[in-house]
N, C-alpha and C. Protein backbone atom coordinates (compact mmCIF):
# COMPACT_ATOMS: atom_id res chain seq x y z
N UNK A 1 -2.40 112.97 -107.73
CA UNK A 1 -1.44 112.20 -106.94
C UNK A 1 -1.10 110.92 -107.71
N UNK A 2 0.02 110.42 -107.60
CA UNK A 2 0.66 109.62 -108.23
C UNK A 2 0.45 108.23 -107.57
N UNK A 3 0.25 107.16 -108.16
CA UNK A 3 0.05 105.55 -107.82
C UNK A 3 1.52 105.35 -106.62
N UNK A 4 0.92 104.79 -105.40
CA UNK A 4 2.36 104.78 -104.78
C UNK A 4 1.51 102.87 -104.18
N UNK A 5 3.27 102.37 -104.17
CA UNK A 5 2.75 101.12 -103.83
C UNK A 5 3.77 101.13 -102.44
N UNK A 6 2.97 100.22 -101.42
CA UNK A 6 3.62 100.38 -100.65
C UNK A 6 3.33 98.98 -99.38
N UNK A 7 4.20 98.88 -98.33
CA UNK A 7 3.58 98.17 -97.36
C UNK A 7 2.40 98.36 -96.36
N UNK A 8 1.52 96.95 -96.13
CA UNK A 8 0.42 97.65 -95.87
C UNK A 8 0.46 97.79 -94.11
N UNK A 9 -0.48 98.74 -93.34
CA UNK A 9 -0.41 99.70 -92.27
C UNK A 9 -1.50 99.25 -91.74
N UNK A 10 -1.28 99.70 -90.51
CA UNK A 10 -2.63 99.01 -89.87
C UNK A 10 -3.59 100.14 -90.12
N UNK A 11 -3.58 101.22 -90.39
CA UNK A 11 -4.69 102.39 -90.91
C UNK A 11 -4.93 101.84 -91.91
N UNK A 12 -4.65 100.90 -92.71
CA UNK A 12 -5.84 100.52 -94.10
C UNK A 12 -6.58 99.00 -93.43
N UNK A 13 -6.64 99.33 -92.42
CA UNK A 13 -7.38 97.52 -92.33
C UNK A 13 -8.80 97.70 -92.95
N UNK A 14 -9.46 99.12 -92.99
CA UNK A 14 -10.64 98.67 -93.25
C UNK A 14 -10.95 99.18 -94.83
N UNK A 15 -10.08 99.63 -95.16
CA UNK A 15 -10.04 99.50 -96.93
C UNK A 15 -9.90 98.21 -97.14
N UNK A 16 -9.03 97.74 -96.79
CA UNK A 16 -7.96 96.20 -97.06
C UNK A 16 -9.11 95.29 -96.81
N UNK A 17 -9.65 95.33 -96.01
CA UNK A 17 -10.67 94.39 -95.45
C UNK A 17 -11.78 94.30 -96.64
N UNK A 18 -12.17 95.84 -96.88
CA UNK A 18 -13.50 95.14 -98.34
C UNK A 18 -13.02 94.67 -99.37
N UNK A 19 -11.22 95.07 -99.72
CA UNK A 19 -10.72 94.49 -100.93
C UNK A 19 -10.64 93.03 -101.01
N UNK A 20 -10.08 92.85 -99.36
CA UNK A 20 -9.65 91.12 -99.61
C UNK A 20 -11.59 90.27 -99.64
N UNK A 21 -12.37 90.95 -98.97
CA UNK A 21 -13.67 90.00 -99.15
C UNK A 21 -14.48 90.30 -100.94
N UNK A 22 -13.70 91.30 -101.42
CA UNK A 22 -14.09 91.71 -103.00
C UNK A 22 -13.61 90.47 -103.40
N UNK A 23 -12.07 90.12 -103.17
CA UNK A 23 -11.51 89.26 -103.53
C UNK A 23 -11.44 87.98 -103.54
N UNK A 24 -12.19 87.61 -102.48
CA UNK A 24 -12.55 86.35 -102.00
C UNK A 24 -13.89 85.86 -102.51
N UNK A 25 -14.69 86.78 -102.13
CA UNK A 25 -16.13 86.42 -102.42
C UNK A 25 -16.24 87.03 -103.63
N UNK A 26 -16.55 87.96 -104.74
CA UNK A 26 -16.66 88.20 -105.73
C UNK A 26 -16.35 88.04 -106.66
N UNK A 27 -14.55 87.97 -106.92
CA UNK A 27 -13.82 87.19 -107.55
C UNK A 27 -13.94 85.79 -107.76
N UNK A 28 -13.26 85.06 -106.49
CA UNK A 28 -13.00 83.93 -106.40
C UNK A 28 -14.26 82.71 -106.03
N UNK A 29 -15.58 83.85 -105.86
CA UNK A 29 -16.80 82.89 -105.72
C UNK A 29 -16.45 82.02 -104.13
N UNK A 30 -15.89 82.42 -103.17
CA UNK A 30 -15.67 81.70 -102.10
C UNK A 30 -16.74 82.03 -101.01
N UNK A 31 -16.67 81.38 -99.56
CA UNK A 31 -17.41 82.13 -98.54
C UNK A 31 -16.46 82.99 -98.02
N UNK A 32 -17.53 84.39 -97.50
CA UNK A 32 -17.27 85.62 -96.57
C UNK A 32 -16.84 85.04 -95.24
N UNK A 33 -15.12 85.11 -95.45
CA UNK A 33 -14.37 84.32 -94.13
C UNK A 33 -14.96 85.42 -92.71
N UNK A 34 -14.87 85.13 -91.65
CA UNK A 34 -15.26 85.93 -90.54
C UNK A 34 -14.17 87.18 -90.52
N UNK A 35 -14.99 88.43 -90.40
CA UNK A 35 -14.12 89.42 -90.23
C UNK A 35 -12.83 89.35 -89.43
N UNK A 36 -13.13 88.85 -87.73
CA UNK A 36 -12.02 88.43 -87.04
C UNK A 36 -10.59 87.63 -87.88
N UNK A 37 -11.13 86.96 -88.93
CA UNK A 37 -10.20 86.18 -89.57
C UNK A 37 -8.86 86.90 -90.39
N UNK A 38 -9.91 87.64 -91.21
CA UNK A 38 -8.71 88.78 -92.20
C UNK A 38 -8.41 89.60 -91.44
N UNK A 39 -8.79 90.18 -90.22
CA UNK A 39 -8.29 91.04 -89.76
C UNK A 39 -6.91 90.68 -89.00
N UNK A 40 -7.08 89.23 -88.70
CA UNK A 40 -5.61 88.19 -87.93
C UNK A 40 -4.91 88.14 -88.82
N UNK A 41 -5.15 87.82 -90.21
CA UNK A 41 -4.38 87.39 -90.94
C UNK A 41 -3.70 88.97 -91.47
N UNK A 42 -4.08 90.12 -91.66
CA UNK A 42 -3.45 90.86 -91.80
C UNK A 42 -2.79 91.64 -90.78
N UNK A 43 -3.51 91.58 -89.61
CA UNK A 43 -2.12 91.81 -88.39
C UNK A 43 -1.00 90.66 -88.56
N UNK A 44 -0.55 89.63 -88.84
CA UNK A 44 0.17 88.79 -88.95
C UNK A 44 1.04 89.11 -90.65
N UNK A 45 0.62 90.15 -91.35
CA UNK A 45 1.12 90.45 -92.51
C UNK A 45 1.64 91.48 -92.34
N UNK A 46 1.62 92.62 -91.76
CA UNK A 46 1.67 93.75 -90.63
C UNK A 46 3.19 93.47 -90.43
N UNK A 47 3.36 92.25 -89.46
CA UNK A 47 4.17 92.02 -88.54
C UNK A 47 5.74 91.15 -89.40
N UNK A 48 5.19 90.93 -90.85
CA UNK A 48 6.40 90.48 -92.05
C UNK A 48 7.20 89.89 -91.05
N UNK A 49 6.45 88.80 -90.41
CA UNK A 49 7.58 87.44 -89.80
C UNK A 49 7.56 86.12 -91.04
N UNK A 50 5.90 86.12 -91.19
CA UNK A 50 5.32 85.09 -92.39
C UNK A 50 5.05 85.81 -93.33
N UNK A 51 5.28 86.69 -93.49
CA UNK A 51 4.97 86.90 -94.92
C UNK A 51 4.60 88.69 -94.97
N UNK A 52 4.21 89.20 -96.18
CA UNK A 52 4.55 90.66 -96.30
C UNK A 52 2.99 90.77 -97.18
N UNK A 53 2.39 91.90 -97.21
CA UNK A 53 1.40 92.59 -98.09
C UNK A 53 1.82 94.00 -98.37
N UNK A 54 1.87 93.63 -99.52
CA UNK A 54 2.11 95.40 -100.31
C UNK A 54 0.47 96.05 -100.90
N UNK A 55 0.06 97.27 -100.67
CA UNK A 55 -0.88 97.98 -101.36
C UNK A 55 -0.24 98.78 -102.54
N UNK A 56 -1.60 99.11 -103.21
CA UNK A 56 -1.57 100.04 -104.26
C UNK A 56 -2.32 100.99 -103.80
N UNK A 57 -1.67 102.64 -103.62
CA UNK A 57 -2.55 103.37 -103.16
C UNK A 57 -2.64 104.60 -103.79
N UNK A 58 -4.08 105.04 -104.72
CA UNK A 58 -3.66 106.79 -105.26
C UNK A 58 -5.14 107.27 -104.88
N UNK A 59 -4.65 108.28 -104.26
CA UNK A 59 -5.68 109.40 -103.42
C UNK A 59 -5.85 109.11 -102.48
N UNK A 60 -5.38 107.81 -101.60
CA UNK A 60 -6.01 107.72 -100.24
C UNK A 60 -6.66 106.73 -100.93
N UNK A 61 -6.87 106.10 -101.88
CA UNK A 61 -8.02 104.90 -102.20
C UNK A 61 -6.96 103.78 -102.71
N UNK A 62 -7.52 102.37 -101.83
CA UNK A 62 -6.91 101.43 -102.04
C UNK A 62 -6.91 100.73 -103.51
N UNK A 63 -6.34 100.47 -104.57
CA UNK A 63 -6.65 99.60 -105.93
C UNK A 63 -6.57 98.26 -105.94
N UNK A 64 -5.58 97.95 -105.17
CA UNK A 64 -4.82 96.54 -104.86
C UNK A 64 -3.94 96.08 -103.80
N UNK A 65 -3.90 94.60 -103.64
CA UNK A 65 -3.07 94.31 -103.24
C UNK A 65 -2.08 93.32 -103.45
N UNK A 66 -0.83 92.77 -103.21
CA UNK A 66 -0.33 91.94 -103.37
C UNK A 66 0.43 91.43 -102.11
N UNK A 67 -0.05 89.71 -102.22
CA UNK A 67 0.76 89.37 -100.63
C UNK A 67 2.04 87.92 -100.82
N UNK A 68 2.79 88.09 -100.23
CA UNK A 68 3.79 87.54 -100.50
C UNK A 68 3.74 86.51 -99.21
N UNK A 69 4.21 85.19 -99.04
CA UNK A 69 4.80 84.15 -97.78
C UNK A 69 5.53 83.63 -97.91
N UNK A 70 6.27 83.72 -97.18
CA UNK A 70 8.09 82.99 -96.76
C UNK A 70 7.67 81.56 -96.46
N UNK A 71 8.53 80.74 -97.37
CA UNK A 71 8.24 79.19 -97.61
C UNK A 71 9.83 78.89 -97.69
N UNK A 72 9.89 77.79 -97.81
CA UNK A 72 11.44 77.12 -97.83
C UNK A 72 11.16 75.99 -99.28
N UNK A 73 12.06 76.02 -100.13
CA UNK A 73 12.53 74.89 -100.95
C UNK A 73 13.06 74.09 -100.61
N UNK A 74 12.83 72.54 -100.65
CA UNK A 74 14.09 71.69 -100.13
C UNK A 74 14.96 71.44 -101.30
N UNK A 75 14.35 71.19 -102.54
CA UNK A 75 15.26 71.11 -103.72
C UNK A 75 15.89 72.39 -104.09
N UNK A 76 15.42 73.61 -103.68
CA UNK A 76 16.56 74.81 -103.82
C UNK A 76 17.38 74.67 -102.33
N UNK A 77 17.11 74.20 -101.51
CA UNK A 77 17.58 73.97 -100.13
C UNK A 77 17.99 75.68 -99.81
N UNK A 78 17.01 76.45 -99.83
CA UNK A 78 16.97 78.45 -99.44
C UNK A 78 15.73 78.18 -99.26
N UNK A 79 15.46 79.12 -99.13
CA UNK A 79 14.28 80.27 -98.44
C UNK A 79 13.29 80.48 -99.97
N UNK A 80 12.48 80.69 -99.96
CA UNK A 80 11.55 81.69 -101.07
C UNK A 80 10.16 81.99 -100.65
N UNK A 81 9.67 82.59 -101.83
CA UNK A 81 8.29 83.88 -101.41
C UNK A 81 7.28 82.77 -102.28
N UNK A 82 6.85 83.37 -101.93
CA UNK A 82 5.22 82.26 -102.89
C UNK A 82 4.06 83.78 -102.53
N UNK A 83 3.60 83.96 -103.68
CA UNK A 83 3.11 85.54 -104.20
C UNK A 83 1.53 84.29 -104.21
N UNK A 84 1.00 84.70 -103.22
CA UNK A 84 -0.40 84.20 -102.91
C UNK A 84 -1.88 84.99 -103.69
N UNK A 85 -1.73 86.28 -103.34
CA UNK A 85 -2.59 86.72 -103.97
C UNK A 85 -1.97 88.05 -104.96
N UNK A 86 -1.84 88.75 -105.86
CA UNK A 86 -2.34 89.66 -106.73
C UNK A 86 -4.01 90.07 -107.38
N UNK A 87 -4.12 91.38 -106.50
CA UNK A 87 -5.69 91.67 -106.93
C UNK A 87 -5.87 92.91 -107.15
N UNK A 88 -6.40 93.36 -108.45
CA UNK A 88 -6.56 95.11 -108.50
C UNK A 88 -7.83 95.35 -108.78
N UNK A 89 -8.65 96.34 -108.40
CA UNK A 89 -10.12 96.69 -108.20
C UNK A 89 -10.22 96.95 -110.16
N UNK A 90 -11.68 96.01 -110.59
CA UNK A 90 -11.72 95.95 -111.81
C UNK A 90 -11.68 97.65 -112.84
N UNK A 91 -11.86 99.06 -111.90
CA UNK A 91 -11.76 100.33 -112.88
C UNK A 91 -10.15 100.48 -112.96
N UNK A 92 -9.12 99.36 -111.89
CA UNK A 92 -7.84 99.81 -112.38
C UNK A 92 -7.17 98.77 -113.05
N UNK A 93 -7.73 97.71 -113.87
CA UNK A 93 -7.28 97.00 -114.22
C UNK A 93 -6.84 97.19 -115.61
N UNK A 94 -5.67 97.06 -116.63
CA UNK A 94 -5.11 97.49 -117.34
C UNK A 94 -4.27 98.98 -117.41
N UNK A 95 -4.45 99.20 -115.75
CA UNK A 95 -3.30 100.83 -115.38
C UNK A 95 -2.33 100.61 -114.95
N UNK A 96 -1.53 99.34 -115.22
CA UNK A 96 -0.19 99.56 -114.69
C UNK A 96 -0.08 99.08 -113.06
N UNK A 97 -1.12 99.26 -112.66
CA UNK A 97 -1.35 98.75 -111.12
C UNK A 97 -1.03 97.02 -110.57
N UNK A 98 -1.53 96.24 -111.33
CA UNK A 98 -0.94 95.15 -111.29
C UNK A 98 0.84 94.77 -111.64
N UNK A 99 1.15 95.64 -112.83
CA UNK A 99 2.36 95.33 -112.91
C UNK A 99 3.60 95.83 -111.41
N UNK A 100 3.10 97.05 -111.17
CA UNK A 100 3.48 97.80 -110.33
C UNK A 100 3.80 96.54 -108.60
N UNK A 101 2.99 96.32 -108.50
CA UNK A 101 2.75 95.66 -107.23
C UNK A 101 3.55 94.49 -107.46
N UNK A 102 3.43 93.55 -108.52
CA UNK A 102 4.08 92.34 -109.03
C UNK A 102 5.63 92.34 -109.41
N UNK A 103 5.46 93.86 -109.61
CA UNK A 103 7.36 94.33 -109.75
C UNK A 103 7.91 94.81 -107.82
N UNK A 104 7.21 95.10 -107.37
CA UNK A 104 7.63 95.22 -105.79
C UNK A 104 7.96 93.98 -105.25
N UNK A 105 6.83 92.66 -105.75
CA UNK A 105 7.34 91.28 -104.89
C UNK A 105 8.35 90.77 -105.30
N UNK A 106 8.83 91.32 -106.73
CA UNK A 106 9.70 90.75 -107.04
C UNK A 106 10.95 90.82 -106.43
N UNK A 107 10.85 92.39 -106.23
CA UNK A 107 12.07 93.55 -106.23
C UNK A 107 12.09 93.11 -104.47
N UNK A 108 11.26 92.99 -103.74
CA UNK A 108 11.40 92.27 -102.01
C UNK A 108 11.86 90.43 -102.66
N UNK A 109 11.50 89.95 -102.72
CA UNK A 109 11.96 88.93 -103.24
C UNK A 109 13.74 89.17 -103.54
N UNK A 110 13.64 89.48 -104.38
CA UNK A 110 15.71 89.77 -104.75
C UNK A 110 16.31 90.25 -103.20
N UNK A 111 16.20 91.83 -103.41
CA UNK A 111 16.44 92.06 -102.08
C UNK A 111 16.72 91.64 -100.83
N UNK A 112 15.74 90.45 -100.99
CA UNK A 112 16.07 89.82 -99.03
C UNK A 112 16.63 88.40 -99.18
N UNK A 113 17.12 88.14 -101.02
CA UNK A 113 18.16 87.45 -101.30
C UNK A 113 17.06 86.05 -101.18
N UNK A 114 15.70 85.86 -101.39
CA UNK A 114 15.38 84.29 -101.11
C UNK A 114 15.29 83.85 -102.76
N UNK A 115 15.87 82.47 -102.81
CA UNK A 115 15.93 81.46 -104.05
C UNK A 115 15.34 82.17 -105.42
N UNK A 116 13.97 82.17 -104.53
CA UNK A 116 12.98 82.62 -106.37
C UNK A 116 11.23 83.00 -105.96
N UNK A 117 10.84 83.31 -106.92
CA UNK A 117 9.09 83.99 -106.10
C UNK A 117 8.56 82.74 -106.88
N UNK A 118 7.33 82.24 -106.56
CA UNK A 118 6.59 81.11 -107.16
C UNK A 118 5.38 81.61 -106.98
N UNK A 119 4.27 81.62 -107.74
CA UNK A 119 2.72 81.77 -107.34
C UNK A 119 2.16 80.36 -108.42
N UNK A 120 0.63 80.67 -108.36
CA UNK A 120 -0.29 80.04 -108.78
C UNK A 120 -1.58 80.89 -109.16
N UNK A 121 -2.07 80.38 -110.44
CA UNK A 121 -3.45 81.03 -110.15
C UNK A 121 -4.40 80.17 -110.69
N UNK A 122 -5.53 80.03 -111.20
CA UNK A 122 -6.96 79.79 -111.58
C UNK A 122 -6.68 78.67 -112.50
N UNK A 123 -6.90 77.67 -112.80
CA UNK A 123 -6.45 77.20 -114.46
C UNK A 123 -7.58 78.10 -115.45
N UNK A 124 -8.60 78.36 -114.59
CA UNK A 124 -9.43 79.67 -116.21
C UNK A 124 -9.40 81.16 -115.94
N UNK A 125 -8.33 81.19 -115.35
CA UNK A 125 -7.93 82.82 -115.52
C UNK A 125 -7.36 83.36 -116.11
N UNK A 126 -7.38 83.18 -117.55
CA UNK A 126 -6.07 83.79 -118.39
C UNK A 126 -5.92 84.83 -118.37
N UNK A 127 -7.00 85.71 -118.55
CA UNK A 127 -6.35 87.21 -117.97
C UNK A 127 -4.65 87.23 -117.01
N UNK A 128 -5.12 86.27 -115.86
CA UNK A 128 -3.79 86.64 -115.29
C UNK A 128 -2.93 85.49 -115.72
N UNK A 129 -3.04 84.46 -116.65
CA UNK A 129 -1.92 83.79 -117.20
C UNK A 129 -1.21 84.53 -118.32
N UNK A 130 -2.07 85.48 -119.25
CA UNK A 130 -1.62 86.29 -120.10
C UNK A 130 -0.47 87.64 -119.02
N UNK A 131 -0.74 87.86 -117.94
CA UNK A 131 -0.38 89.30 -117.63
C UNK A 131 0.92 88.79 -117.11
N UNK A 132 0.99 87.30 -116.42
CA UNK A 132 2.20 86.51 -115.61
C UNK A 132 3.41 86.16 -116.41
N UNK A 133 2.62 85.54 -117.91
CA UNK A 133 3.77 85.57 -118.96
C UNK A 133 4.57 86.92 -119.57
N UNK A 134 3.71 87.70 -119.72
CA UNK A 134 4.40 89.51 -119.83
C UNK A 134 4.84 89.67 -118.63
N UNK A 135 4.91 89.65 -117.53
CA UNK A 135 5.53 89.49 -116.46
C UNK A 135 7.31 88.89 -116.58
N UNK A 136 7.13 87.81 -117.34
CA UNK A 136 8.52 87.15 -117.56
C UNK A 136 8.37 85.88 -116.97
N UNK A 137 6.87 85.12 -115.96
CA UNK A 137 7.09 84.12 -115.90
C UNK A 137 6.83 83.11 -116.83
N UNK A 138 6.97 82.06 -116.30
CA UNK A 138 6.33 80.45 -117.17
C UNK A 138 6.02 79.60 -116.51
N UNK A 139 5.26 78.80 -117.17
CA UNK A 139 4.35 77.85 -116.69
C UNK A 139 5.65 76.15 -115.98
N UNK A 140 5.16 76.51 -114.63
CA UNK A 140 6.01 75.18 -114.29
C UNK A 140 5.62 73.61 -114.41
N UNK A 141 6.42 73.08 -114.17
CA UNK A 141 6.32 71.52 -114.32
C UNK A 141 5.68 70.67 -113.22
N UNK A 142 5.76 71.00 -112.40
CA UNK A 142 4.64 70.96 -111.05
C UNK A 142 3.18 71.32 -111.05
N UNK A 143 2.51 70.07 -110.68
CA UNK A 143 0.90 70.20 -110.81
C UNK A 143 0.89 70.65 -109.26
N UNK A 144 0.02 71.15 -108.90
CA UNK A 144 -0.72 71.89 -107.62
C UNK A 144 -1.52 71.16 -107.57
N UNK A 145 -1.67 70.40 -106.20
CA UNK A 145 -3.43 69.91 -105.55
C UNK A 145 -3.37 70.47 -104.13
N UNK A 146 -4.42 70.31 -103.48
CA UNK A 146 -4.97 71.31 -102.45
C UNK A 146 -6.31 69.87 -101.85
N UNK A 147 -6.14 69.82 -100.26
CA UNK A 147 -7.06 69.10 -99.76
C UNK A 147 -8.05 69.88 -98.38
């Protein structure tokens, strides 16, 4: 079966659910948010009022995900996406799976006509600063802080 990427369903909450705490806690070294929590936050992703999650799915097994949120520019004075997370399970990493998912936010991004997609990631993650520039992005002029 072929890699299909797609929007995510409420039948993957509990795939989705070990990916995003893989992602959180393993990855990103964070605390194991309360189950109740991701499970809100992805009924509320479900519901693409705030924002959208796309999966990566081959065989019935989840690889990844990517989640997108509707933000507003005031200096573009439109609408845009801010691509929050990109994450693919480490045996599919270098299959095309990341690009795949990162070409969907884009391709929803155009599509629903908002300004431009913006993300962020790690300052020591080059892995994904290397994969973002093959991607076609670049590094912006805006520092990020977080309180």
């Amino acid at each position: 079966m072929s890699l299909i990427i797609r929007c995510v369903e409420k039948d993957d909450m509990n795939q989705l659910t070990d990916l995003m705490n893989h992602y959180i806690v393993d990855f990103y070294e964070r605390p194991k948010p309360p189950i109740k929590n991701i499970h809100n936050l992805i009924d509320t992703l479900i519901e693409k009022n705030r924002g959208i999650q796309f999966v990566a799915e081959k065989d019935g097994n989840l690889l990844g995900f990517a989640t997108l949120y509707f933000s507003f520019s005031t200096t573009k004075a439109d609408k845009i996406t801010v691509m929050n997370d990109l994450f693919v399970v480490e045996i599919a990493r270098g299959t095309g799976v990341a690009q795949e998912l990162f070409k969907q936010c884009e391709k929803y991004t155009k599509e629903n006509e908002y300004a431009h997609m913006g993300w962020v990631t790690a300052t020591d993650n080059y892995r994904a600063q290397r994969f973002y520039e093959k991607m076609g992005g670049s590094l912006g002029s805006w520092m990020n802080y977080s309180i």
